[in-house]
Protein backbone atom coordinates (compact mmCIF):
# COMPACT_ATOMS: atom_id res chain seq x y z
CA UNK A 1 59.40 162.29 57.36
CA UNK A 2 60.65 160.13 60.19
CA UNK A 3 64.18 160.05 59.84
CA UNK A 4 64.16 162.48 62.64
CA UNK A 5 62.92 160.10 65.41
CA UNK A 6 64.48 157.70 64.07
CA UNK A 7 67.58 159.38 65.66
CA UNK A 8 66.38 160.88 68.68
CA UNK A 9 65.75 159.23 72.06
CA UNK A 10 62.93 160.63 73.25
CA UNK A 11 60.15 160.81 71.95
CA UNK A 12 60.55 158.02 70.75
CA UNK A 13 58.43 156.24 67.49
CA UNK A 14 56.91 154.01 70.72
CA UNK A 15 55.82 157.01 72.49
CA UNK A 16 54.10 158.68 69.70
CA UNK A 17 52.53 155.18 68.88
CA UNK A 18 50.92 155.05 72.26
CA UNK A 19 49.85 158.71 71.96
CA UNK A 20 47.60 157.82 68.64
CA UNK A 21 46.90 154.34 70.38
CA UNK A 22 45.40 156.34 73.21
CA UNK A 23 43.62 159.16 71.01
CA UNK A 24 42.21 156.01 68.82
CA UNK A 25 44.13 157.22 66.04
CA UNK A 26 45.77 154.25 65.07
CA UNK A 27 45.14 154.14 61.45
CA UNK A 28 47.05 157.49 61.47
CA UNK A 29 49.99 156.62 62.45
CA UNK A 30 49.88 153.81 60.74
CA UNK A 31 49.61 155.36 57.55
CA UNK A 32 52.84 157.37 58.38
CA UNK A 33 54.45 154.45 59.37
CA UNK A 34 53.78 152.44 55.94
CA UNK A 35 55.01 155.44 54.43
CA UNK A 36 58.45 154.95 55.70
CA UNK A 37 60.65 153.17 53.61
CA UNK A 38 63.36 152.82 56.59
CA UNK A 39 63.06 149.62 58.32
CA UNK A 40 63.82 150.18 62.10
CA UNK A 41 62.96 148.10 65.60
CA UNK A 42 61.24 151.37 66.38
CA UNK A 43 59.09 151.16 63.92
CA UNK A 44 58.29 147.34 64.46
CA UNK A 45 57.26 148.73 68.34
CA UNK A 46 55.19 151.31 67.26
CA UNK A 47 52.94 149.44 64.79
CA UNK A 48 52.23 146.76 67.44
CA UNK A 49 51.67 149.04 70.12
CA UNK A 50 49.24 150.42 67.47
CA UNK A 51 47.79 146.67 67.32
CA UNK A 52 47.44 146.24 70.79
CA UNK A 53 49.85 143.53 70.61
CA UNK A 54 51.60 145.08 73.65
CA UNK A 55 53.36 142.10 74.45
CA UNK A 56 55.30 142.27 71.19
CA UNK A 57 56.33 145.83 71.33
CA UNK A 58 57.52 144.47 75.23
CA UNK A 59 59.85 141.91 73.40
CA UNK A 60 61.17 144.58 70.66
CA UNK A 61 61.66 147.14 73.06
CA UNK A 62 63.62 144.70 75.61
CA UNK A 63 66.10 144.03 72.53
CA UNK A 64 66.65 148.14 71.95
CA UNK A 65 67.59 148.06 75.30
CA UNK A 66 65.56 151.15 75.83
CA UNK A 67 64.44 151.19 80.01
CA UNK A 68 61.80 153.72 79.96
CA UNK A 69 60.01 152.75 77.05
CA UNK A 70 60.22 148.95 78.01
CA UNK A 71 58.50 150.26 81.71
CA UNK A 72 56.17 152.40 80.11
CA UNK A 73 54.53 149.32 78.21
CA UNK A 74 55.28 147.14 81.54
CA UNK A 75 53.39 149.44 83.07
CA UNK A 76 50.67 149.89 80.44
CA UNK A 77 50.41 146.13 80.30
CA UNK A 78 50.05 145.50 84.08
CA UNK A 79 47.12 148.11 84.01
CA UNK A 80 45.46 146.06 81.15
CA UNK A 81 46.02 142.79 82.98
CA UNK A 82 44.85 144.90 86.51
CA UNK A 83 41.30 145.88 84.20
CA UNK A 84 40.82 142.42 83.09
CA UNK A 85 40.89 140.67 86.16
């Protein structure tokens, strides 16, 4: 079921993760996710942007080498640490 964005660029697993994340439908995509017997960085993103471990899915996404996914949780991390101050 996910092979296709497995191969596409955008959207990208991390994108949809931070749609659900944002819609507080984690444990849906989740499910999907667990579902998926492909391991993949992408997927490893996605489940802890889904955790709110953003600083994780920062690291993973850094090693894909993927710039506007790695800004987009820059950014969405500087807005958490913005809230919190």
């Amino acid at each position: 079921m996910l092979l296709p964005a497995l191969c596409e660029p955008f959207p990208n697993l991390a994108e949809v993760a931070w749609l659900f994340h944002d819609l507080g439908r984690e444990r849906d995509f989740t499910a999907v996710l667990d579902a998926t017997p492909i391991p993949s960085p992408w997927i490893d993103a996605a489940r802890a942007i889904l955790g709110d471990e953003i600083d994780v899915a920062i690291r993973i996404l850094e090693q894909l080498g993927h710039p506007a996914s790695l800004a987009h949780a820059r950014r969405r991390a500087a807005e958490r640490l913005a809230r919190e101050a």
